[in-house]
C-alpha atoms as a PDB file:
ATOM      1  CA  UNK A   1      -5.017  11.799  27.086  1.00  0.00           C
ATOM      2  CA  UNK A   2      -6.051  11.234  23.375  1.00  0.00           C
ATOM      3  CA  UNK A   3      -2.956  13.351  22.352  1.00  0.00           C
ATOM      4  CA  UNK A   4      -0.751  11.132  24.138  1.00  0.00           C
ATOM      5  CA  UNK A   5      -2.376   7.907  22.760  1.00  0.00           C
ATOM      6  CA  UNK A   6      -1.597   9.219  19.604  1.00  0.00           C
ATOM      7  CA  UNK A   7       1.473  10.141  20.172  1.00  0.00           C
ATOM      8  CA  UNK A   8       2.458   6.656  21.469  1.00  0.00           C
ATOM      9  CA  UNK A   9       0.786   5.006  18.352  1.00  0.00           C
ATOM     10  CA  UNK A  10       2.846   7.269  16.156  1.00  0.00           C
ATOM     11  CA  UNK A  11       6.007   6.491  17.865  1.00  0.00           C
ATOM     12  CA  UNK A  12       5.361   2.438  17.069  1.00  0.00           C
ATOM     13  CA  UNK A  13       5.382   2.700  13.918  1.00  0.00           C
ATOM     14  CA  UNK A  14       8.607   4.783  13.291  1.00  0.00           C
ATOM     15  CA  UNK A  15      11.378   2.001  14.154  1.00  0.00           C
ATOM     16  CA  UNK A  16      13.509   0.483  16.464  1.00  0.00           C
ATOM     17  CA  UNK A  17      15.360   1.845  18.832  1.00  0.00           C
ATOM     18  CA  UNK A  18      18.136   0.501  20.849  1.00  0.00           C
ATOM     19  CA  UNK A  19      17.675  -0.113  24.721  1.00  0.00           C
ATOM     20  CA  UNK A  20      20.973   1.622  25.003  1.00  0.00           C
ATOM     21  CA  UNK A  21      20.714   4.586  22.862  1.00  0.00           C
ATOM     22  CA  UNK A  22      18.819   8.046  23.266  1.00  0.00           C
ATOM     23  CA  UNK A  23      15.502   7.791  21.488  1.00  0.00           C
ATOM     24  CA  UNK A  24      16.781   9.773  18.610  1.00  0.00           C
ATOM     25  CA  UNK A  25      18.919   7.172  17.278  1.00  0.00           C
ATOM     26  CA  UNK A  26      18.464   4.113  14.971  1.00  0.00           C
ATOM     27  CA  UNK A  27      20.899   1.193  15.670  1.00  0.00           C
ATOM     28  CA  UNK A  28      22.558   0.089  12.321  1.00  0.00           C
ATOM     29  CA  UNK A  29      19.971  -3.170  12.000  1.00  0.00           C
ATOM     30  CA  UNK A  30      16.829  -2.764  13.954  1.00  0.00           C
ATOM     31  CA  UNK A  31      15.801  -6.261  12.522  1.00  0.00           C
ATOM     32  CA  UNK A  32      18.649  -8.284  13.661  1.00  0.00           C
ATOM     33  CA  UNK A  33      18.593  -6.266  16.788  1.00  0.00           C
ATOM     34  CA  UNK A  34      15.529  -8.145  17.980  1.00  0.00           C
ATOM     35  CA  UNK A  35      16.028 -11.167  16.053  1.00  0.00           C
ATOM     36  CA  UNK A  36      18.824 -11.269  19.296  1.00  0.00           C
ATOM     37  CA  UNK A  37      16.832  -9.800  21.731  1.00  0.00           C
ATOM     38  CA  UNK A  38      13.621 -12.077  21.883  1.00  0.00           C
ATOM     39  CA  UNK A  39      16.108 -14.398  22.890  1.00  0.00           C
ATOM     40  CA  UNK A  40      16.554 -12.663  25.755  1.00  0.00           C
ATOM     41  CA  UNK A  41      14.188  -9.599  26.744  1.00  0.00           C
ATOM     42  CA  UNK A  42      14.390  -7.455  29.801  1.00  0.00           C
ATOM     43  CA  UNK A  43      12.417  -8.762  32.423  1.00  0.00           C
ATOM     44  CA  UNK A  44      10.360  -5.913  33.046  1.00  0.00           C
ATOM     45  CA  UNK A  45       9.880  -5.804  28.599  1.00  0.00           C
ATOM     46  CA  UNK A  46       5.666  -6.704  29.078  1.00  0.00           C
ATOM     47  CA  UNK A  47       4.738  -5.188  25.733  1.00  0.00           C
ATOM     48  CA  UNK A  48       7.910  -7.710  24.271  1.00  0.00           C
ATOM     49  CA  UNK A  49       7.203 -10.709  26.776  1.00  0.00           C
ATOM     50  CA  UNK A  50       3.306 -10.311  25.397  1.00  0.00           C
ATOM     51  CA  UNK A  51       4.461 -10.527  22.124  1.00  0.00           C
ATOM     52  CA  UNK A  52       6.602 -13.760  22.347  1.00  0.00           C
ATOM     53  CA  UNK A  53       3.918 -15.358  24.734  1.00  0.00           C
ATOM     54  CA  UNK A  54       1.227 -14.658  21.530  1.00  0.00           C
ATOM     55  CA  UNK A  55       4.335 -16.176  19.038  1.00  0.00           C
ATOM     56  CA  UNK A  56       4.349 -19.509  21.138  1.00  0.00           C
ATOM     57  CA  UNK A  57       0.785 -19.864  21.468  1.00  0.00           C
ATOM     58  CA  UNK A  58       0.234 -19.117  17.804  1.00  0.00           C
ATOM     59  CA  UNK A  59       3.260 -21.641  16.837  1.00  0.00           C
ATOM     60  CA  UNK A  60       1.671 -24.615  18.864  1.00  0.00           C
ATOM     61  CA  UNK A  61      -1.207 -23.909  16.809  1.00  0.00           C
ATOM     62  CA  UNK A  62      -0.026 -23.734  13.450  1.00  0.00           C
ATOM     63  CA  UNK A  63       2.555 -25.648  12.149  1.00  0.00           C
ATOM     64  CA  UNK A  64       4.048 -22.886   9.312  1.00  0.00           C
ATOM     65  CA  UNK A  65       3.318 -18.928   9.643  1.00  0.00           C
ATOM     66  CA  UNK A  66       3.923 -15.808   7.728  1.00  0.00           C
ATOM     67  CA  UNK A  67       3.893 -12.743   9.063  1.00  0.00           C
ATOM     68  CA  UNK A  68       2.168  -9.774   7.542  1.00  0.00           C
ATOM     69  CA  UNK A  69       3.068  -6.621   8.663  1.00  0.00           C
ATOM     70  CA  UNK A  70       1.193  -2.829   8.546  1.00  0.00           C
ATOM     71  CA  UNK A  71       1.928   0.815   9.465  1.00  0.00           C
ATOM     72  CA  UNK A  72       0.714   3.988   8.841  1.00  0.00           C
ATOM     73  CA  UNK A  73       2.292   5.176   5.526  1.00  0.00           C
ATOM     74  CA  UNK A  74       3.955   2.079   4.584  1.00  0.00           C
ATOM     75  CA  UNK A  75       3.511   0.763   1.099  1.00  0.00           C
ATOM     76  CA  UNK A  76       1.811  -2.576   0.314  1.00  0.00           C
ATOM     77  CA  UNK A  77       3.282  -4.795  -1.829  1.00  0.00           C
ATOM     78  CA  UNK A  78       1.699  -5.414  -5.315  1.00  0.00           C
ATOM     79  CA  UNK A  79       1.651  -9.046  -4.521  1.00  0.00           C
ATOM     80  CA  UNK A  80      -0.039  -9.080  -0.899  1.00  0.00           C
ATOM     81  CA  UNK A  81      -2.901 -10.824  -2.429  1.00  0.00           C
ATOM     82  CA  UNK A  82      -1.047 -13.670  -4.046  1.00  0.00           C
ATOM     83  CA  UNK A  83       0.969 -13.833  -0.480  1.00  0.00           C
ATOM     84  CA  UNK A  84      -2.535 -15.019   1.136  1.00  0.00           C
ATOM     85  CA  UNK A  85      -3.411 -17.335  -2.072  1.00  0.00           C
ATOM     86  CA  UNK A  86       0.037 -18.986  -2.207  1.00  0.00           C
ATOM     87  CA  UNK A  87       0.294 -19.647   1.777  1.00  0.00           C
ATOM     88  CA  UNK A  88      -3.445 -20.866   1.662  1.00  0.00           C
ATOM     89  CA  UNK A  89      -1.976 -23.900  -0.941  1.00  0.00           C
ATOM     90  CA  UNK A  90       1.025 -24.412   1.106  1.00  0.00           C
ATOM     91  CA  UNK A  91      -0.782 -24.708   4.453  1.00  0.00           C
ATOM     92  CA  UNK A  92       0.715 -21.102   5.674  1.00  0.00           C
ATOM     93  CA  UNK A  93      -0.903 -19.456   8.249  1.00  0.00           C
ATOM     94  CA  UNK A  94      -1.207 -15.625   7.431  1.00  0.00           C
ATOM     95  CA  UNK A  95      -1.408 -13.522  10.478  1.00  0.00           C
ATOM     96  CA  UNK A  96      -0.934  -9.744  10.028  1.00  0.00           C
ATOM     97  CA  UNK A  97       1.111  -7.595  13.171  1.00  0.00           C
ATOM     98  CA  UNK A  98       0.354  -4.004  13.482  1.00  0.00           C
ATOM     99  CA  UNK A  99       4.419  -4.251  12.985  1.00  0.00           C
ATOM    100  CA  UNK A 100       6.756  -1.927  14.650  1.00  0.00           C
ATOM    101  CA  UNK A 101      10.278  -1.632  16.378  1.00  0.00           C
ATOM    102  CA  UNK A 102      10.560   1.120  18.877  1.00  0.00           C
ATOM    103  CA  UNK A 103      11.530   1.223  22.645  1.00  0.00           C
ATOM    104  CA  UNK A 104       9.467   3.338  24.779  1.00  0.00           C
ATOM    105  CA  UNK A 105      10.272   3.385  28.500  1.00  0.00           C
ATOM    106  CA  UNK A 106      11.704   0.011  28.510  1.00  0.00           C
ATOM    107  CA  UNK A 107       8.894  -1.221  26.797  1.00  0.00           C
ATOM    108  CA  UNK A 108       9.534  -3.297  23.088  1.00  0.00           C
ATOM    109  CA  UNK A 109       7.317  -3.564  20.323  1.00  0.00           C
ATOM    110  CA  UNK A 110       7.382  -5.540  17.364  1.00  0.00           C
ATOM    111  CA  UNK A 111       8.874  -9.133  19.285  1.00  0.00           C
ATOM    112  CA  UNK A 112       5.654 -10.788  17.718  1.00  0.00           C
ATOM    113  CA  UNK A 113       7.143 -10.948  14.214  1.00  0.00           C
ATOM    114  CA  UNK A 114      10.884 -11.638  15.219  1.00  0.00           C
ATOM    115  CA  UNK A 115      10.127 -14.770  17.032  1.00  0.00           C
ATOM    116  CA  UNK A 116       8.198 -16.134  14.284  1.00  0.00           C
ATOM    117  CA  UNK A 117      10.495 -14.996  11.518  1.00  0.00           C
ATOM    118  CA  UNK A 118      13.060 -17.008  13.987  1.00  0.00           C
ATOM    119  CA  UNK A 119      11.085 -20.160  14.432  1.00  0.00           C
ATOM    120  CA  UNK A 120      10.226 -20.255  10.852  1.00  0.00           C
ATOM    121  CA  UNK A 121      13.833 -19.502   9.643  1.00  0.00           C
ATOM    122  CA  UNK A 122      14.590 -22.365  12.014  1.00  0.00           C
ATOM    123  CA  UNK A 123      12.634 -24.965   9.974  1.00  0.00           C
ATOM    124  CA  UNK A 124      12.783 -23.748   6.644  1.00  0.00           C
ATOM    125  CA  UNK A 125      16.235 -21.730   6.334  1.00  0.00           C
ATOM    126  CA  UNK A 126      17.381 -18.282   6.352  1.00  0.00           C
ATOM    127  CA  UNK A 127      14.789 -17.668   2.800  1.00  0.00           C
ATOM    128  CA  UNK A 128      11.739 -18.519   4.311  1.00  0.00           C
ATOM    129  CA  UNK A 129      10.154 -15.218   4.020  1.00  0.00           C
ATOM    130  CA  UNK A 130      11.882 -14.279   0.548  1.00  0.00           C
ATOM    131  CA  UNK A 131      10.570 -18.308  -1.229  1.00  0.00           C
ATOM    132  CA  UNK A 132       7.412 -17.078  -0.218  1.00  0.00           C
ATOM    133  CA  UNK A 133       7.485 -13.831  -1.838  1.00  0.00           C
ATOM    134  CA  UNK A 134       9.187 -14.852  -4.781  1.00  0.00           C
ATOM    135  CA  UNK A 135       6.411 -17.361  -5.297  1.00  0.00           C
ATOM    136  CA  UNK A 136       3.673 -15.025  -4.746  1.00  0.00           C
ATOM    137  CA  UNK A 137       5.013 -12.727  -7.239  1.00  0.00           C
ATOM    138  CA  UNK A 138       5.604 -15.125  -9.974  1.00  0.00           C
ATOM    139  CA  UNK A 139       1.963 -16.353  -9.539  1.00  0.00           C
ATOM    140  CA  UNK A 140       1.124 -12.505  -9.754  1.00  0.00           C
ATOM    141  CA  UNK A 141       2.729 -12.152 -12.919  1.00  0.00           C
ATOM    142  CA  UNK A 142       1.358 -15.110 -14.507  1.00  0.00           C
ATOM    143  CA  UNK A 143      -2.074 -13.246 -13.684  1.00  0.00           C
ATOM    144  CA  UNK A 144      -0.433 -10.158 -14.880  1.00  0.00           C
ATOM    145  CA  UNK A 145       0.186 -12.048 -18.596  1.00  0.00           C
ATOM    146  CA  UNK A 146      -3.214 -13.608 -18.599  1.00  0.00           C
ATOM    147  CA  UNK A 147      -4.828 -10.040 -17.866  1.00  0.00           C
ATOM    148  CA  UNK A 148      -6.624 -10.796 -14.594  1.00  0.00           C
ATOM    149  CA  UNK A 149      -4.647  -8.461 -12.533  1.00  0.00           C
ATOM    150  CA  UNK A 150      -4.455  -5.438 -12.690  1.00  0.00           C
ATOM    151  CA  UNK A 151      -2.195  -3.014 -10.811  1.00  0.00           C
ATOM    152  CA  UNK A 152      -2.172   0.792  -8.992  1.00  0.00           C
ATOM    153  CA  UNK A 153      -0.575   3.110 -10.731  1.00  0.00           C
ATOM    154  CA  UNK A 154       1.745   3.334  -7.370  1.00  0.00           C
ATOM    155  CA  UNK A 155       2.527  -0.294  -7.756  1.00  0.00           C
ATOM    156  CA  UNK A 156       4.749   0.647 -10.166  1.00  0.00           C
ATOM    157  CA  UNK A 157       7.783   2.372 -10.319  1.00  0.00           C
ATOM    158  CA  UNK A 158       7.932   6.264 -12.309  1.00  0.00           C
ATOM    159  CA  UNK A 159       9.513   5.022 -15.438  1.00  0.00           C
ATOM    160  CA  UNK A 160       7.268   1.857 -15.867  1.00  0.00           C
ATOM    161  CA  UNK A 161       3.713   3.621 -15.413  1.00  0.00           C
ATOM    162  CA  UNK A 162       1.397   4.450 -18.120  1.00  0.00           C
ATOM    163  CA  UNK A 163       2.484   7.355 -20.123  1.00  0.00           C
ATOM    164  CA  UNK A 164       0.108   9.649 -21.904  1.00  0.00           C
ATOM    165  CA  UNK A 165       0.253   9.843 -25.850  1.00  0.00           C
ATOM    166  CA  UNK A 166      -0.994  13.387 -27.186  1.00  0.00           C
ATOM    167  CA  UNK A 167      -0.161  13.941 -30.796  1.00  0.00           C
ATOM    168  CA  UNK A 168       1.872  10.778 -30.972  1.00  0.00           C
ATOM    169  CA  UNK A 169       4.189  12.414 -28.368  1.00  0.00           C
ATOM    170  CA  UNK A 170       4.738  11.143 -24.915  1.00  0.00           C
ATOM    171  CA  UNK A 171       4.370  13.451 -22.080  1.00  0.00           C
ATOM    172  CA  UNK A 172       4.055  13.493 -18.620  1.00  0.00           C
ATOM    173  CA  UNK A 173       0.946  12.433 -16.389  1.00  0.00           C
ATOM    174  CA  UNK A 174      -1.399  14.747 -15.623  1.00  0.00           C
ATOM    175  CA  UNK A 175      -2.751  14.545 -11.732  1.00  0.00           C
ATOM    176  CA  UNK A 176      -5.566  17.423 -11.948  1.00  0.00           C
ATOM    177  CA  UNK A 177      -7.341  18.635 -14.344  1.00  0.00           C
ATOM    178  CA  UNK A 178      -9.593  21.744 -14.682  1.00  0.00           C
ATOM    179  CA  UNK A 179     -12.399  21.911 -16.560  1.00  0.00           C
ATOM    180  CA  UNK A 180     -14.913  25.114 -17.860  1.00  0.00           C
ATOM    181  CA  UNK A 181     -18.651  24.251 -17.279  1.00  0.00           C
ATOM    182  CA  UNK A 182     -20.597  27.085 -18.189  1.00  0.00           C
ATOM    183  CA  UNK A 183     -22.486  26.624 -14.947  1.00  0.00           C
ATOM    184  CA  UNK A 184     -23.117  28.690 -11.989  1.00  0.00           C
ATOM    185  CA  UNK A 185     -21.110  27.073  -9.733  1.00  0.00           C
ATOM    186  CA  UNK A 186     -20.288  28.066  -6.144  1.00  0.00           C
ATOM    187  CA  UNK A 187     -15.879  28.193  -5.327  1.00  0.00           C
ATOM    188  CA  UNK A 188     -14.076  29.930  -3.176  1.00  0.00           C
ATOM    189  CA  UNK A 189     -10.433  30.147  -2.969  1.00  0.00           C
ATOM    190  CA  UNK A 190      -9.094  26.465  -2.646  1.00  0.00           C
ATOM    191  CA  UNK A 191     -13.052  25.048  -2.370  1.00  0.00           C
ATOM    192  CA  UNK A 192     -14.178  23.776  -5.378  1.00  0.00           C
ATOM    193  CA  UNK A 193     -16.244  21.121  -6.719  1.00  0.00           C
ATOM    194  CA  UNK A 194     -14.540  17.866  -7.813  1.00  0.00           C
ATOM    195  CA  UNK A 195     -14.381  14.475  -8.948  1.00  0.00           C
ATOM    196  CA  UNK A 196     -11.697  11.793  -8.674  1.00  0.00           C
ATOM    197  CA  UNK A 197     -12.264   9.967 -12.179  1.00  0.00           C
ATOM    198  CA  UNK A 198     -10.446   5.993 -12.129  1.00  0.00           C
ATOM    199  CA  UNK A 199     -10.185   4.045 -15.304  1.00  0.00           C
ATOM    200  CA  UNK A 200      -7.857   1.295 -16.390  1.00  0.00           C
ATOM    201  CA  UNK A 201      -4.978   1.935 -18.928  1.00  0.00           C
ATOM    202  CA  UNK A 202      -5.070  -1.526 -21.005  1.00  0.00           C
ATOM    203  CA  UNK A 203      -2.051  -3.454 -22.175  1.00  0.00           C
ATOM    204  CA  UNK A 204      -2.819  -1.984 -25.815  1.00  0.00           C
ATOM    205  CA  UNK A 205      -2.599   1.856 -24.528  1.00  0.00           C
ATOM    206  CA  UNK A 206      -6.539   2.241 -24.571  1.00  0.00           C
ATOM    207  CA  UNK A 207      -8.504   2.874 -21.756  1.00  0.00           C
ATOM    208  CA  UNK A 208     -11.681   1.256 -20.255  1.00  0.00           C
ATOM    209  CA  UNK A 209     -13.954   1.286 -17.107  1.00  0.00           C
ATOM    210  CA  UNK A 210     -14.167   5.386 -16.188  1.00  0.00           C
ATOM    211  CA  UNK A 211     -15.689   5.385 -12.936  1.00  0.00           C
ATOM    212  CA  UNK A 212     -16.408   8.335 -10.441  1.00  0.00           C
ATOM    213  CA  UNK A 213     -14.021   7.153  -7.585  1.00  0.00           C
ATOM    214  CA  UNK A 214     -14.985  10.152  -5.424  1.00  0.00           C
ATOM    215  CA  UNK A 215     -17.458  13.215  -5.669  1.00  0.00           C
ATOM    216  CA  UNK A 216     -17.032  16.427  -3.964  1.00  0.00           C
ATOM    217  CA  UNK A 217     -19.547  19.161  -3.866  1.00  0.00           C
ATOM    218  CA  UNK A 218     -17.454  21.963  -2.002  1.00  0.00           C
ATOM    219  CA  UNK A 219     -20.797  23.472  -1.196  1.00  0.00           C
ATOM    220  CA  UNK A 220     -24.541  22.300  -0.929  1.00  0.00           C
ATOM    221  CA  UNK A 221     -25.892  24.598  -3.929  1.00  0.00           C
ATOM    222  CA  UNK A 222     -23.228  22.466  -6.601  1.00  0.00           C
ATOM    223  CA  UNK A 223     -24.806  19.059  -5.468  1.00  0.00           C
ATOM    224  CA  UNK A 224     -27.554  19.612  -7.909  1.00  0.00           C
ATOM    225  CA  UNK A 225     -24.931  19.335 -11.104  1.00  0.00           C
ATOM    226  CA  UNK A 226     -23.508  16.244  -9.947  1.00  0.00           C
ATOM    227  CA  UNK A 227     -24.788  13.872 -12.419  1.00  0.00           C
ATOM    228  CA  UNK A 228     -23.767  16.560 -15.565  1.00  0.00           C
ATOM    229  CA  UNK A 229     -20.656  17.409 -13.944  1.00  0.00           C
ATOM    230  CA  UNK A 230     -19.502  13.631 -13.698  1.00  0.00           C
ATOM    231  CA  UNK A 231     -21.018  13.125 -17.704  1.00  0.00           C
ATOM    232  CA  UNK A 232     -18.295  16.435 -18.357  1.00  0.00           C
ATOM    233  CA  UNK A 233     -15.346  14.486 -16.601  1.00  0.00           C
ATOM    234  CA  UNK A 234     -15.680  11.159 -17.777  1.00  0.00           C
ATOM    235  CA  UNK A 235     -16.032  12.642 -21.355  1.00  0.00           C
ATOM    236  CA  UNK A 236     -13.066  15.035 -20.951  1.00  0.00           C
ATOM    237  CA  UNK A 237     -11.064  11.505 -20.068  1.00  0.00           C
ATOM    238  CA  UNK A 238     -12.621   9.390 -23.219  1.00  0.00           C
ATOM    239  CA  UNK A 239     -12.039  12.376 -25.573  1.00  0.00           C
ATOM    240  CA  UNK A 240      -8.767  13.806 -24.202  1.00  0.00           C
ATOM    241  CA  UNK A 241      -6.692  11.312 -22.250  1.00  0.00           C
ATOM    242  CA  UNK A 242      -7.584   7.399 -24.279  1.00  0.00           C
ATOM    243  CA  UNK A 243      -4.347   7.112 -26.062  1.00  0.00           C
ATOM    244  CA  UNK A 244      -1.315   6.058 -23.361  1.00  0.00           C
ATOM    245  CA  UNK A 245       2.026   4.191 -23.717  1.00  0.00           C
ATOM    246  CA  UNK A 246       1.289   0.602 -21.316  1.00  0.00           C
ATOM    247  CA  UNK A 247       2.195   0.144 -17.912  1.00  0.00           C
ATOM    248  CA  UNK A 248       4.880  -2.923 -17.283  1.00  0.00           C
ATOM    249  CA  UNK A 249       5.597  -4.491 -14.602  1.00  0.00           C
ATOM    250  CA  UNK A 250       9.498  -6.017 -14.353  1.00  0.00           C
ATOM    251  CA  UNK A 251       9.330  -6.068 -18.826  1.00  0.00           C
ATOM    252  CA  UNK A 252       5.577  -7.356 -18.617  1.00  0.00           C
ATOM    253  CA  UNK A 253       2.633  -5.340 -19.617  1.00  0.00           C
ATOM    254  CA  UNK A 254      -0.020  -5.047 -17.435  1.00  0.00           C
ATOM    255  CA  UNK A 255      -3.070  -3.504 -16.609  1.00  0.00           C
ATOM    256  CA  UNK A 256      -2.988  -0.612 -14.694  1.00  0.00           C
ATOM    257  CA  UNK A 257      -5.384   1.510 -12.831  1.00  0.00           C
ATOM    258  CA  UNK A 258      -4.520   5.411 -12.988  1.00  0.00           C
ATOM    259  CA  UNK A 259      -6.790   8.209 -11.822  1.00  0.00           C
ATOM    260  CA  UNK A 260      -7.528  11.854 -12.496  1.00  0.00           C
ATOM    261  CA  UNK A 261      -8.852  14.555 -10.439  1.00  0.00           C
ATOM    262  CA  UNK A 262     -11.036  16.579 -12.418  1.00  0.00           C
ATOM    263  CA  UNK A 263     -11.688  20.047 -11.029  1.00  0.00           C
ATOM    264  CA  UNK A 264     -14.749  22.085 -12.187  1.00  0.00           C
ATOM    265  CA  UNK A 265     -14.731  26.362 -12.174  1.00  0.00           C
END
């Protein structure tokens, strides 16, 4: 039973799927396909009919909503933050949906968002959504200048993350990195000890707050060299891996956080 549970959850989140259509196939706009649907569901479409019933209630009690949405997988915008923080000033209600588009059995998810998105587009025009965002990522930048954001590394696209400088030559990112300890330490095969090292590449290339992010031991006995092991890594970083070319975001520096593993043998 937990299998199929799963399953079912998994299915939600991978996209709409026509009424008419094998489950295989994606119709050519699964967002305008319910945008006309809620206006007319199957009767027996519960799972839909829920939805819209929650969309009316949730209407008559706020006046302007903007609908978050989340799936397994799915990348969050850089800008989710300043989504809640603009709304707040505009009077938007923010209401996340476990957002999906799929047809099982008859059965329609994701008719919460579509009605709102609907109603919304309604009162405000076809832009709704995108003024919001727009506004929310203008206010991030302005954040981003006066150097009280700071991004993910995975906020930002390949060619505008930090780059390492080593002997005043540009290379490419590192993601692990193995260090020598000298100590007795206990590995087998693919189990090792580790540590996931975070620090933030500054607008001026240099790098500050190196913090252990995650500790692994692999195996009871290396527990004991925790504390040295995490002094080796953070000094491999400072000493090795301080001199970078800036993150930008859209032709804007920024700071960025960017992370290391640092394996020990």
């Amino acid at each position: 039973m937990k299998i199929l549970h799963y399953l079912f959850f998994v299915l939600l989140l991978l996209g709409c799927k026509d009424h008419a259509k094998p489950m295989e196939e994606q119709p050519p706009n699964p967002k305008e396909f319910l945008r006309s649907y809620v206006k007319n569901p199957n009767l027996n479409d519960r799972m839909c009919k829920d939805d819209i019933e929650q969309a009316e209630k949730d209407l008559d009690k706020y006046k302007n909503i903007y609908v978050t949405t989340s799936c397994f997988g799915c990348k969050t915008s850089p800008y989710a933050d300043e989504i809640i923080e603009y709304a707040a000033k505009q009077k938007i209600e923010v209401i996340n949906d476990i957002y999906s588009c799929v047809v099982i059995e008859g059965q329609t998810k994701g008719c919460y968002k579509a009605m709102i998105d609907l109603k919304m587009e309604g009162i405000h025009g076809k832009d709704f959504r995108q003024k919001i965002e727009h506004a929310a990522e203008r206010l991030m930048i302005q954040k981003i200048k006066a150097g009280t954001k700071i991004l993910s590394v995975y906020d930002l696209s390949e060619e505008d993350q930090p780059n390492l400088v080593k002997e005043n030559k540009i290379t490419k990112k590192e993601d692990i990195l193995a260090v020598q300890t000298g100590l007795p330490l206990q590995h087998e095969l693919d189990t090792y000890p580790f540590i996931d090292i975070s620090f933030i590449v500054e607008k001026d290339g240099t790098i500050s707050n190196v913090k252990n992010k995650n500790w692994v031991s692999g195996f009871k006995r290396n527990e004991k060299y925790k504390n040295e092991l995490e002094s080796l890594a953070k000094n491999k970083i400072l000493t090795d891996y301080s001199k970078w070319k800036p993150g930008k975001y859209k032709n804007t520096l920024t700071r960025v956080e960017n992370n290391f593993r640092v394996c020990f043998k």
